[in-house]
N, C-alpha and C. Protein backbone atom coordinates (compact mmCIF):
# COMPACT_ATOMS: atom_id res chain seq x y z
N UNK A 1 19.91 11.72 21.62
CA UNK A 1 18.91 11.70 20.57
C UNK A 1 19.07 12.96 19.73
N UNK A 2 18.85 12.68 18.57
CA UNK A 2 19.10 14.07 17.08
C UNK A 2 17.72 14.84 17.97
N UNK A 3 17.80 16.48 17.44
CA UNK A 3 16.93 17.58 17.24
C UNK A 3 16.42 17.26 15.54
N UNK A 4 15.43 17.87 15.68
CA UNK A 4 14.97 17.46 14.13
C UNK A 4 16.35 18.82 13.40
N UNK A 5 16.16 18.28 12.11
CA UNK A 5 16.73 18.55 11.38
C UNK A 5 18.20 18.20 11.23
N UNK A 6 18.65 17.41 12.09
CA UNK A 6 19.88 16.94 12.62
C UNK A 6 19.93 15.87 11.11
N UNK A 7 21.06 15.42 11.04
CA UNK A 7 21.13 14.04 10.29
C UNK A 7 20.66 12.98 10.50
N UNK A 8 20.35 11.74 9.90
CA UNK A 8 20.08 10.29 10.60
C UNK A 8 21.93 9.68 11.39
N UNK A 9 20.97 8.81 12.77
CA UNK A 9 21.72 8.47 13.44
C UNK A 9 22.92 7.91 12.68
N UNK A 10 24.42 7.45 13.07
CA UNK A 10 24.91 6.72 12.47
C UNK A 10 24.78 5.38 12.24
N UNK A 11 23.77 4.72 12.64
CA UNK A 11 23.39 3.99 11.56
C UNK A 11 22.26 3.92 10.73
N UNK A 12 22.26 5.07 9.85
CA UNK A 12 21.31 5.30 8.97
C UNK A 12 19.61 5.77 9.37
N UNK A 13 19.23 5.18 10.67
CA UNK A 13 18.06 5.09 10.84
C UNK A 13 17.79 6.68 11.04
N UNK A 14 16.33 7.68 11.06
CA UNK A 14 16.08 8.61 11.58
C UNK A 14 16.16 8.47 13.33
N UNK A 15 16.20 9.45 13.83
CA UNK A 15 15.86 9.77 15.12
C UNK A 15 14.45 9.60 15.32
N UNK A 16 14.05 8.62 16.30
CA UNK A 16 12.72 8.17 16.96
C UNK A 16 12.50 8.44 18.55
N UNK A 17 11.76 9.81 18.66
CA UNK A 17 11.26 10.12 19.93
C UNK A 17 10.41 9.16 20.77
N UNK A 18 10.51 8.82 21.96
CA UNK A 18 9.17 8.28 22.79
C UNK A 18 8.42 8.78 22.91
N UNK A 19 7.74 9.76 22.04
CA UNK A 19 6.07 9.91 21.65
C UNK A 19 5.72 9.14 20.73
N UNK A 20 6.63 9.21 19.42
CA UNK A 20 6.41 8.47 17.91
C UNK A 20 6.26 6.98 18.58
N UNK A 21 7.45 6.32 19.63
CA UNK A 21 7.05 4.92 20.05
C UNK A 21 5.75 4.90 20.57
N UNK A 22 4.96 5.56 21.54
CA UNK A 22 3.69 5.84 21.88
C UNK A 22 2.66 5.67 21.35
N UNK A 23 3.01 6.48 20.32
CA UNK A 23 1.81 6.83 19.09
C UNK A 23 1.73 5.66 18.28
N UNK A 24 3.03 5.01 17.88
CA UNK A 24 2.56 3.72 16.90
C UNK A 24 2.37 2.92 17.62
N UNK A 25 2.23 2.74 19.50
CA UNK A 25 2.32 1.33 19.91
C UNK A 25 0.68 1.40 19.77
N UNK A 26 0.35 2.83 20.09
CA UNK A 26 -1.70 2.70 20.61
C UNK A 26 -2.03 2.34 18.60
N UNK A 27 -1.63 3.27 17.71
CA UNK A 27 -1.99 2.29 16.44
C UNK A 27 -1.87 1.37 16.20
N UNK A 28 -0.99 0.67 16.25
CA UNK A 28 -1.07 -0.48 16.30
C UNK A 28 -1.68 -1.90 17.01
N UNK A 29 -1.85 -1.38 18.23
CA UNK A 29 -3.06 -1.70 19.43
C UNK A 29 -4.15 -1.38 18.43
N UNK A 30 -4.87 -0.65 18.15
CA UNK A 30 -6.11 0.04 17.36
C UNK A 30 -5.98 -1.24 16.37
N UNK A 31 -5.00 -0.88 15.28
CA UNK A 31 -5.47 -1.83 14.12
C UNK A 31 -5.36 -2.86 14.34
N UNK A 32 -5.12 -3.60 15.47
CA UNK A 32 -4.89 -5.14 15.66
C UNK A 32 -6.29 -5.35 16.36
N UNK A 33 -6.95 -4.52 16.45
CA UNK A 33 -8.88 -4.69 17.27
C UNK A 33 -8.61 -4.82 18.42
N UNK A 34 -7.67 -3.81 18.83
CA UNK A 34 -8.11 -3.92 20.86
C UNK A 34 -8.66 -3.19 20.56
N UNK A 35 -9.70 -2.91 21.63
CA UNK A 35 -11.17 -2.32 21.93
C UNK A 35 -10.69 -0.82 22.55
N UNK A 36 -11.37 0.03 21.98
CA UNK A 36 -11.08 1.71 22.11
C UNK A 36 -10.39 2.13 24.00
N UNK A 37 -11.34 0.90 24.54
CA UNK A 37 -11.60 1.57 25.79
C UNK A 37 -10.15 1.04 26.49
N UNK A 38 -9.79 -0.46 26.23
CA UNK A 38 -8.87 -1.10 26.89
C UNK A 38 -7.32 -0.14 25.96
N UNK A 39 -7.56 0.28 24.86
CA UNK A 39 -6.20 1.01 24.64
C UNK A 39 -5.93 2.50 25.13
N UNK A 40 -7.28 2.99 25.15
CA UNK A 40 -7.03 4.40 26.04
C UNK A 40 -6.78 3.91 27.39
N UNK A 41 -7.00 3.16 28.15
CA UNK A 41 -6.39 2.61 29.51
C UNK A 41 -4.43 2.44 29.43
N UNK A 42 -4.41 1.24 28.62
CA UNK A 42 -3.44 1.34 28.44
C UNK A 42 -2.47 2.97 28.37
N UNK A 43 -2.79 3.28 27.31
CA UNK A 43 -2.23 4.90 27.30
C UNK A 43 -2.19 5.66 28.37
N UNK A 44 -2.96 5.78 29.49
CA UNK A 44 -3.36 6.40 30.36
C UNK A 44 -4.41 7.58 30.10
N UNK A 45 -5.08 7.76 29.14
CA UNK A 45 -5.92 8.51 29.01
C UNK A 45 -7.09 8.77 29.63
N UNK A 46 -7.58 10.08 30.14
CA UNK A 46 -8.89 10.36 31.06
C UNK A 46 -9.98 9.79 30.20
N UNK A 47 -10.20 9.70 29.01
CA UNK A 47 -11.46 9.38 28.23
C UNK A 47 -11.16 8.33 27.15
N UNK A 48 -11.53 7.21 26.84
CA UNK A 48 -11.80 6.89 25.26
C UNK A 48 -12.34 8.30 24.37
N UNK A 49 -12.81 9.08 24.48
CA UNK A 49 -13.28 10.32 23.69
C UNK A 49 -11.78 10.47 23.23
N UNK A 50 -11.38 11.25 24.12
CA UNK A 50 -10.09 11.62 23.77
C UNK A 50 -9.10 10.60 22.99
N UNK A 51 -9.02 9.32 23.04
CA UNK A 51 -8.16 8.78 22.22
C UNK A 51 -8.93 8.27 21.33
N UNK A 52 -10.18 8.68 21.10
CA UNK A 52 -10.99 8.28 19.66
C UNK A 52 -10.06 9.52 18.46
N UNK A 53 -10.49 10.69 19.24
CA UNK A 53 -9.80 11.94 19.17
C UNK A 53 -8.45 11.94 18.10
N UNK A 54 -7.35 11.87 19.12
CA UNK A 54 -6.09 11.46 18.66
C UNK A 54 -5.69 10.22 17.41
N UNK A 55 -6.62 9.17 17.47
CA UNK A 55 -6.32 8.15 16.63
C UNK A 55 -7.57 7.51 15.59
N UNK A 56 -8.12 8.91 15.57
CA UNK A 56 -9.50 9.19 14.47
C UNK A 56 -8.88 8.38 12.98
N UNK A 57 -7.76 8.58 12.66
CA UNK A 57 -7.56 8.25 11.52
C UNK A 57 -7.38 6.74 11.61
N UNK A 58 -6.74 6.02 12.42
CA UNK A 58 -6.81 4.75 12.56
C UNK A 58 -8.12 4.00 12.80
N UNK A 59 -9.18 4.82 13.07
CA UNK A 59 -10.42 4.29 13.63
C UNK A 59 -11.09 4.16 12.05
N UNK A 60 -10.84 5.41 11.45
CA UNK A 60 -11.38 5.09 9.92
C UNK A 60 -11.17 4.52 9.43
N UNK A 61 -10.02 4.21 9.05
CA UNK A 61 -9.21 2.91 7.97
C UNK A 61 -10.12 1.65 8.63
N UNK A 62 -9.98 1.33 9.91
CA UNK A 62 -10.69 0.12 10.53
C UNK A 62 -12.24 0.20 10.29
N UNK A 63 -12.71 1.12 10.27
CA UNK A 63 -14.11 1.44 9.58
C UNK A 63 -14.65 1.12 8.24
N UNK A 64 -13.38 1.65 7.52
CA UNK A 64 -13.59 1.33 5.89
C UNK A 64 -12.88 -0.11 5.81
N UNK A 65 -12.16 -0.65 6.61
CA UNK A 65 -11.82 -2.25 6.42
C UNK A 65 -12.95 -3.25 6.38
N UNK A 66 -13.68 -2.76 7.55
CA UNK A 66 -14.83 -3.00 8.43
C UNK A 66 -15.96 -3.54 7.27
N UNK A 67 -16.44 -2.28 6.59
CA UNK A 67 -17.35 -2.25 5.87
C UNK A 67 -16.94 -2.90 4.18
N UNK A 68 -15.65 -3.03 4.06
CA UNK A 68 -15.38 -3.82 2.73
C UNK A 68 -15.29 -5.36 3.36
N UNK A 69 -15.14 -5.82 4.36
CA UNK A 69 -15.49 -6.93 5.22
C UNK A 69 -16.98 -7.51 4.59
N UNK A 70 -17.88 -6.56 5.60
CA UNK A 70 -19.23 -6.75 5.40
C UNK A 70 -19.74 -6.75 4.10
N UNK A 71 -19.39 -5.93 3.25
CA UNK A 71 -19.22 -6.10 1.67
C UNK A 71 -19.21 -7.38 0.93
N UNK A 72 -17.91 -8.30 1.20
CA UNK A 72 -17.83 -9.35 0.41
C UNK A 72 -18.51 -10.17 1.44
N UNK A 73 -19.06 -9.96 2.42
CA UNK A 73 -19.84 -11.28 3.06
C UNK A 73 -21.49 -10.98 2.53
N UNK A 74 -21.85 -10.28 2.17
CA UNK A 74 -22.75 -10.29 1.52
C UNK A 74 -23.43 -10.32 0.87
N UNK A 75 -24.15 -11.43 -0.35
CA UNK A 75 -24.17 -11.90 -1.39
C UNK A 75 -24.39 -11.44 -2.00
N UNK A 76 -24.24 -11.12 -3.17
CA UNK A 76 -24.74 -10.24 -4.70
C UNK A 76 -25.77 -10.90 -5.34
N UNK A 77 -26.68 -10.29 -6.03
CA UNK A 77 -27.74 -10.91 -6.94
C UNK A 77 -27.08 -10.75 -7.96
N UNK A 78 -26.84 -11.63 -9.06
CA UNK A 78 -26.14 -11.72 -10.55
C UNK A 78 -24.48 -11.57 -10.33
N UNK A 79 -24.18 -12.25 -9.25
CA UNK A 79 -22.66 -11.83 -9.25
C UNK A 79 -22.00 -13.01 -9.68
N UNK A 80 -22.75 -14.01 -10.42
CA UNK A 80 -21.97 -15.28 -11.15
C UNK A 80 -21.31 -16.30 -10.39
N UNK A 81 -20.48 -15.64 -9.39
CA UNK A 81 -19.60 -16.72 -7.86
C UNK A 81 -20.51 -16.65 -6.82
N UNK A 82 -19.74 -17.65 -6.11
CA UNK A 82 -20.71 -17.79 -4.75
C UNK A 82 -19.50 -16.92 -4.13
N UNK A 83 -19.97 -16.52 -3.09
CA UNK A 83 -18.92 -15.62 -2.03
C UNK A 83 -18.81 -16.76 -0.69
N UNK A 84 -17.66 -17.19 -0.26
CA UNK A 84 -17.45 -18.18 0.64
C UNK A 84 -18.49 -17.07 1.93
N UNK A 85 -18.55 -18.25 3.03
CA UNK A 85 -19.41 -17.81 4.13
C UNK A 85 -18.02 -17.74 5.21
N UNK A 86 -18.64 -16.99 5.93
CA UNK A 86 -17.77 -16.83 6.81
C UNK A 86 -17.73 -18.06 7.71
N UNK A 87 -16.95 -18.99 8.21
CA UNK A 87 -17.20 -20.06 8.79
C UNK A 87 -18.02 -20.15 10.28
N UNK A 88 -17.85 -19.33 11.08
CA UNK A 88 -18.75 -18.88 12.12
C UNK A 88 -20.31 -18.63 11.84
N UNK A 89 -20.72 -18.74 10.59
CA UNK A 89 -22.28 -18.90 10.56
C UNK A 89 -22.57 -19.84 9.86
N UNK A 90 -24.00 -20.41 10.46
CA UNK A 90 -24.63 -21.72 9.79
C UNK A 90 -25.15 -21.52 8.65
N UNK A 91 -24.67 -22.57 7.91
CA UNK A 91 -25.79 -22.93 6.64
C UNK A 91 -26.99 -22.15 6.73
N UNK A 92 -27.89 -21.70 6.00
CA UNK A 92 -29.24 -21.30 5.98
C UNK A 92 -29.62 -20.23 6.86
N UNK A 93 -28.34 -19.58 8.33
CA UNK A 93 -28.68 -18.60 8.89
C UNK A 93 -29.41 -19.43 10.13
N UNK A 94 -29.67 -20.47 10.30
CA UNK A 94 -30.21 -21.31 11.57
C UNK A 94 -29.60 -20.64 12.77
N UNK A 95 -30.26 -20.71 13.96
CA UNK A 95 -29.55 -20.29 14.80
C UNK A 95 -29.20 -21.96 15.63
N UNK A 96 -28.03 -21.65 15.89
CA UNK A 96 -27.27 -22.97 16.67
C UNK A 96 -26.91 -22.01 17.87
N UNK A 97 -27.39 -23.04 19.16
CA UNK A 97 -26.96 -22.91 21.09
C UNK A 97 -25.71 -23.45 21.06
């Protein structure tokens, strides 16, 4: 494996440490909605704290996804369109068993 500053491998690609594989497998775990607790397991981590910690920035983006989500599901007064419903809720907000 290259030292940084080395060239890219011969075939073009950079040099990729098994931390960088690490690090994008738990982001990617994160942005695909596994649950904080089951990917700090995975990782082996003593706390979800700690891999809130480390992958704070992935937790935000999913935060601000989150909330532009909740955004267009929520109807506008004078917004001219209807905003489709999310199919998982009833007509009128009824509750269905």
């Amino acid at each position: 494996m290259s030292r940084p500053g080395e060239p890219p491998t011969r075939d073009g690609l950079p040099p990729v440490r098994f931390h960088d594989l690490r690090h994008g497998s738990a982001s990617m775990l994160l942005a695909a909605g596994v649950e904080l607790k089951v990917v700090s397991q995975i990782m082996g981590h003593a706390t979800s704290a700690f891999t809130a910690d480390v992958y704070v920035t992935v937790l935000e983006e999913m935060e601000e996804d989150a909330a532009s989500r909740i955004g267009a599901f929520v109807p506008r007064k004078g917004a001219g369109t209807v905003q489709p419903r999310a199919s998982n809720v009833p007509a009128g907000g009824e509750n269905v068993a």
